[in-house]
Protein backbone atom coordinates (compact mmCIF):
# COMPACT_ATOMS: atom_id res chain seq x y z
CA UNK A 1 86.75 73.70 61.11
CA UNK A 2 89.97 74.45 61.96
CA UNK A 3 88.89 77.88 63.63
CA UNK A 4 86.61 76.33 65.46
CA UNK A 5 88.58 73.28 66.95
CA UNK A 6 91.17 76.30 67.94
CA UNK A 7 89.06 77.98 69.91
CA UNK A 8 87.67 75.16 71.99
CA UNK A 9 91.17 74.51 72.60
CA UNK A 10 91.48 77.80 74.18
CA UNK A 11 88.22 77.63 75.69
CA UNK A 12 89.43 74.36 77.27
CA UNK A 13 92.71 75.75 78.60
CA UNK A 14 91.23 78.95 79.65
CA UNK A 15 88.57 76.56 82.16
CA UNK A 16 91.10 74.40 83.16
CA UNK A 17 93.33 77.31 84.66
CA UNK A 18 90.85 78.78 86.07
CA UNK A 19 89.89 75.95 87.99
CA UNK A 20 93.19 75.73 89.09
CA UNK A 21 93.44 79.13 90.01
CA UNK A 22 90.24 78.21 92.29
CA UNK A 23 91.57 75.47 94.12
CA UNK A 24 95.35 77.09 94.25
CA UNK A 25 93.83 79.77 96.27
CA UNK A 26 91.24 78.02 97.87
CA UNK A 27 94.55 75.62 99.40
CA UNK A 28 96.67 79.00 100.40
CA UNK A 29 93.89 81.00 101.98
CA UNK A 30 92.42 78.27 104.19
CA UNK A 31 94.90 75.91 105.22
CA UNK A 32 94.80 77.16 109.46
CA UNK A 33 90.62 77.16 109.41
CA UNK A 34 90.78 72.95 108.37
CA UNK A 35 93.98 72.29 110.43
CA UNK A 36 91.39 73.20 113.11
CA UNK A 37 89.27 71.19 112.27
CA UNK A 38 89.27 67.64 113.87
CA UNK A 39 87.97 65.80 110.79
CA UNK A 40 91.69 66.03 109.06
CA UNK A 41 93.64 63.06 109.45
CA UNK A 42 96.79 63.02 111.75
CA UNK A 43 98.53 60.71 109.39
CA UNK A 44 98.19 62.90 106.44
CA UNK A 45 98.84 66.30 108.53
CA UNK A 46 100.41 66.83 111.54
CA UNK A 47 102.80 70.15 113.16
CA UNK A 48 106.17 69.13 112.05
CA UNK A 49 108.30 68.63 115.59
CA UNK A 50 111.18 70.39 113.56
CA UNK A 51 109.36 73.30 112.97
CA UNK A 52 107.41 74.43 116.26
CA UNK A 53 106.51 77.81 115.75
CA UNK A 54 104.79 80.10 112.99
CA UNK A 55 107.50 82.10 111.16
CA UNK A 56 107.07 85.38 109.40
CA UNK A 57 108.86 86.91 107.30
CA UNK A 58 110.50 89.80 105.30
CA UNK A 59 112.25 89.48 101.99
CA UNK A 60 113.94 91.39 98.94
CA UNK A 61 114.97 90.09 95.62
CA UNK A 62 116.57 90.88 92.58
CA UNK A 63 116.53 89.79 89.32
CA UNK A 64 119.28 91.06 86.57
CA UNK A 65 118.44 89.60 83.65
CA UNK A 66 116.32 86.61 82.79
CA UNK A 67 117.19 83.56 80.63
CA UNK A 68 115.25 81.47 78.05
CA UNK A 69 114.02 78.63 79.06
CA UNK A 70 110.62 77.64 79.30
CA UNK A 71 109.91 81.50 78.51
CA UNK A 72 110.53 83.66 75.21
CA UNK A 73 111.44 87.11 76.60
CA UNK A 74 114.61 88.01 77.17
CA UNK A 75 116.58 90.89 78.54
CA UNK A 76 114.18 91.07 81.62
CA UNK A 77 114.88 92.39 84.93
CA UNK A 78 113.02 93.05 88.45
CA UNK A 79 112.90 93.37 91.63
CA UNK A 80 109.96 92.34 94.24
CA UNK A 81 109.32 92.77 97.88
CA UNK A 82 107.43 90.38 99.72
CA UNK A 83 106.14 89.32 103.13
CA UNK A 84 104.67 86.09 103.87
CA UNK A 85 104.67 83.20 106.13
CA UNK A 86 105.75 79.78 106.80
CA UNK A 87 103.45 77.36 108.93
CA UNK A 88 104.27 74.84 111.51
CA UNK A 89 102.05 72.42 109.89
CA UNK A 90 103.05 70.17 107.46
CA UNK A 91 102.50 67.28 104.60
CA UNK A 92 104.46 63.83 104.09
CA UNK A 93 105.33 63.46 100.10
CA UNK A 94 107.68 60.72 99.64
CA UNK A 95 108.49 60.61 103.06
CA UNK A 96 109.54 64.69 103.15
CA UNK A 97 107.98 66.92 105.36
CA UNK A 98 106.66 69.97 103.66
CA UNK A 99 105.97 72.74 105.74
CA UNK A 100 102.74 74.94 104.47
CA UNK A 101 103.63 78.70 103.44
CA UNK A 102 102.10 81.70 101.77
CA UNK A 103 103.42 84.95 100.53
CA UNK A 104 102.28 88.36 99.07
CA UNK A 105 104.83 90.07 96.51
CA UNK A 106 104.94 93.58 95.63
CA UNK A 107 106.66 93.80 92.07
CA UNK A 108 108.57 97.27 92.27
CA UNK A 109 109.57 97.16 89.09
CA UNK A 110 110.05 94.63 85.97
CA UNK A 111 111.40 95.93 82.95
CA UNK A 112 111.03 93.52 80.08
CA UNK A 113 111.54 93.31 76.28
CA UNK A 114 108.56 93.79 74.19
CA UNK A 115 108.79 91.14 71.03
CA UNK A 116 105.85 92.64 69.24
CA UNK A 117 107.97 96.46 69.47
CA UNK A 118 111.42 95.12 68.27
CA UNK A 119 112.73 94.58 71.85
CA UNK A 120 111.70 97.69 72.81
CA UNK A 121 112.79 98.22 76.71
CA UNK A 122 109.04 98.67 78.82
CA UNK A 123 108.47 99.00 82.93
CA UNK A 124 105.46 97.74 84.83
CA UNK A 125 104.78 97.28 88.55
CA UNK A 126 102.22 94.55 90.07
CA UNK A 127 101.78 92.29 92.96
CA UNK A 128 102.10 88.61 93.22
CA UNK A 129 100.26 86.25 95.43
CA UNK A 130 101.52 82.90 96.28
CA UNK A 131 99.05 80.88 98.38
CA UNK A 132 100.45 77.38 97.40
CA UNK A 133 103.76 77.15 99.04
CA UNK A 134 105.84 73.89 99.98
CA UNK A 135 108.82 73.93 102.36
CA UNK A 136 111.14 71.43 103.61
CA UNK A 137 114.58 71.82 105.90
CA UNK A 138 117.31 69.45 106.51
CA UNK A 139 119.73 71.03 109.57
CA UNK A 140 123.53 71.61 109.01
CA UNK A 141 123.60 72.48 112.87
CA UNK A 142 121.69 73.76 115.74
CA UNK A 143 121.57 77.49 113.77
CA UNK A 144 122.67 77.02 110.28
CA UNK A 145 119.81 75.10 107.73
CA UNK A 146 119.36 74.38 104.13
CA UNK A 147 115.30 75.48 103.01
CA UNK A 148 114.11 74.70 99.35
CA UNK A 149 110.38 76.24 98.93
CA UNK A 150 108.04 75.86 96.06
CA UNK A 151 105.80 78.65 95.22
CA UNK A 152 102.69 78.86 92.92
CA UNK A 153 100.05 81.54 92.51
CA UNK A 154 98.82 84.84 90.12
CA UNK A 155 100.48 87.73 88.85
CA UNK A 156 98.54 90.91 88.16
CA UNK A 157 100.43 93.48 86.48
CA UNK A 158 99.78 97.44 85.45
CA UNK A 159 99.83 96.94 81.82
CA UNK A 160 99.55 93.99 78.98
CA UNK A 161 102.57 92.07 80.03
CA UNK A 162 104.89 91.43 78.20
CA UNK A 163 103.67 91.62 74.76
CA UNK A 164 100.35 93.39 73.44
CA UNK A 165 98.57 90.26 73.09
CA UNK A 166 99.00 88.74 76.84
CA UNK A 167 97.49 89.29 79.46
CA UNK A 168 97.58 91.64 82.84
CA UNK A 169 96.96 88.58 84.63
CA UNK A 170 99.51 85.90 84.76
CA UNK A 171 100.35 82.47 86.43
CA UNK A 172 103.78 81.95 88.29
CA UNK A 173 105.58 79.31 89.93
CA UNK A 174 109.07 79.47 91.80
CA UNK A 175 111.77 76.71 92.95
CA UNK A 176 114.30 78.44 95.73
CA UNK A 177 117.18 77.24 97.69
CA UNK A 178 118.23 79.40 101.06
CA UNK A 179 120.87 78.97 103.53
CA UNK A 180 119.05 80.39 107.12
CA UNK A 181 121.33 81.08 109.88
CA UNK A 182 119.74 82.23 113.44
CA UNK A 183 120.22 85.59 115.18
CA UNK A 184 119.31 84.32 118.81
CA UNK A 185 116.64 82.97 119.89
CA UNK A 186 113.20 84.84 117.12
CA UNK A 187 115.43 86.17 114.51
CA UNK A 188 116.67 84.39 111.13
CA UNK A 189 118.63 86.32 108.17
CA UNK A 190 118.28 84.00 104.65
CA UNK A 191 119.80 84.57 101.62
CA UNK A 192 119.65 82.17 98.76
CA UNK A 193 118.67 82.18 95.04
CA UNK A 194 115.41 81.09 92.90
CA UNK A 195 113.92 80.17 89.70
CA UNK A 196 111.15 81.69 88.87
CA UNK A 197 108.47 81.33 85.82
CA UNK A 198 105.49 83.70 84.70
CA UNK A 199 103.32 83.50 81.70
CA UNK A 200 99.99 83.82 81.20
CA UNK A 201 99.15 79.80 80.91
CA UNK A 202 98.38 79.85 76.86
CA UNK A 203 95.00 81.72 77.77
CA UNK A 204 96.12 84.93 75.99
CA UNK A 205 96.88 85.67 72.00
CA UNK A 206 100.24 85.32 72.96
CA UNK A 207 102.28 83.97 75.61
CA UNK A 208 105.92 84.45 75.60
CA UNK A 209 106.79 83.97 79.06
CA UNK A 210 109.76 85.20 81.18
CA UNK A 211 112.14 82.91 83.20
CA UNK A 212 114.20 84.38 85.94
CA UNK A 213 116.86 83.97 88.54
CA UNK A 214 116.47 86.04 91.29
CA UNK A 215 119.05 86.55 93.85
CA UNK A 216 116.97 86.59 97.39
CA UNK A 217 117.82 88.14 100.97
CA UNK A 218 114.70 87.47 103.75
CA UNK A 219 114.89 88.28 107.89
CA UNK A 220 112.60 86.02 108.99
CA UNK A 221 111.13 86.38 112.90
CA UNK A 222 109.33 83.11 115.00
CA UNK A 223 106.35 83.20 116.62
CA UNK A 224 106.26 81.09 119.81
């Protein structure tokens, strides 16, 4: 009985996270097609006059070493490149406006501790795709601005990550804080730190995820 009401559990979780894979990447990949559309309310979302133009951007980030937190693994380490963008278009929560943004991350490399080997040192590489991304500013000046972004989407590693009992595919979610200061009139250079979470969601054997601080530098370039 026991067995059984375990794997319905899973079974449960395993649907649920799925579905929220669907609707995370149904958001992220298809937010410009319904802007176009004139059905949307303008109350609900509207281009943000503070943010005028489409920005894309370039970034690097490192990670050192990662810390236990909501994750079990330590003595992790990576670093990712990425490229994604930020939308003019935004959504009122709590009386914020929260730009739209989206970003594809090539993992280079993440080194990790397996548990299951005795903390034996292992390397994988992967890619990360972050459709669901929130982003608000509030201006120091004309050319200096604070940004704090949330990120959520999938991981997809080479190998079983990070034990032999997860999964190749995982979930993550980020928090980040940058300071962006302008380089005339299309350029910005960013640097900032984030907090960032992967696991694989309690729908593998195991799932001793890996929390990380990740040190972040990104040359962003607007679109008029």
């Amino acid at each position: 009985m026991t067995s059984f009401f375990n794997i319905s559990v899973n079974v449960i979780k395993s649907l649920w996270f799925i579905l929220l894979t669907i609707f995370v990447v149904f958001v992220g990949l298809f937010p410009i097609k319904l802007f176009a559309q004139e059905t949307i309310s303008k109350t609900t979302l509207h281009k943000n006059t503070v943010l005028s133009t489409h920005v894309l951007f370039l970034e690097y980030s490192h990670s050192p070493t990662s810390y236990i937190l909501l994750g079990k693994t330590p003595y992790s380490s990576s670093q990712r490149a990425g490229v994604g963008f930020i939308s003019p278009y935004s959504i009122k929560i709590f009386g914020t406006n929260f730009n739209l943004s989206a970003r594809l991350h090539p993992i280079i490399s993440y080194t990790y501790s397996k548990r299951d080997e005795g903390g034996r040192l292992d390397n994988v590489q992967g890619w990360s795709l972050d459709p669901l991304g929130f982003s608000s500013i509030t201006h120091f000046n004309k050319s200096v601005k604070l940004r704090n972004t949330f990120y959520g989407g999938l991981s997809y590693m080479s190998n079983i990550f990070p034990t032999d009992k997860g999964r190749k595919l995982n979930f993550n979610f980020e928090l980040q804080t940058t300071i962006e200061q302008a380089l005339g009139e299309n350029y910005v250079v960013c640097f900032g730190a984030a907090y960032h979470h992967i696991s694989n969601a309690q729908t593998g054997k195991q799932n001793p995820g890996i929390d990380s601080i990740y040190l972040l530098l990104r040359l962003s370039y607007l679109i008029e």
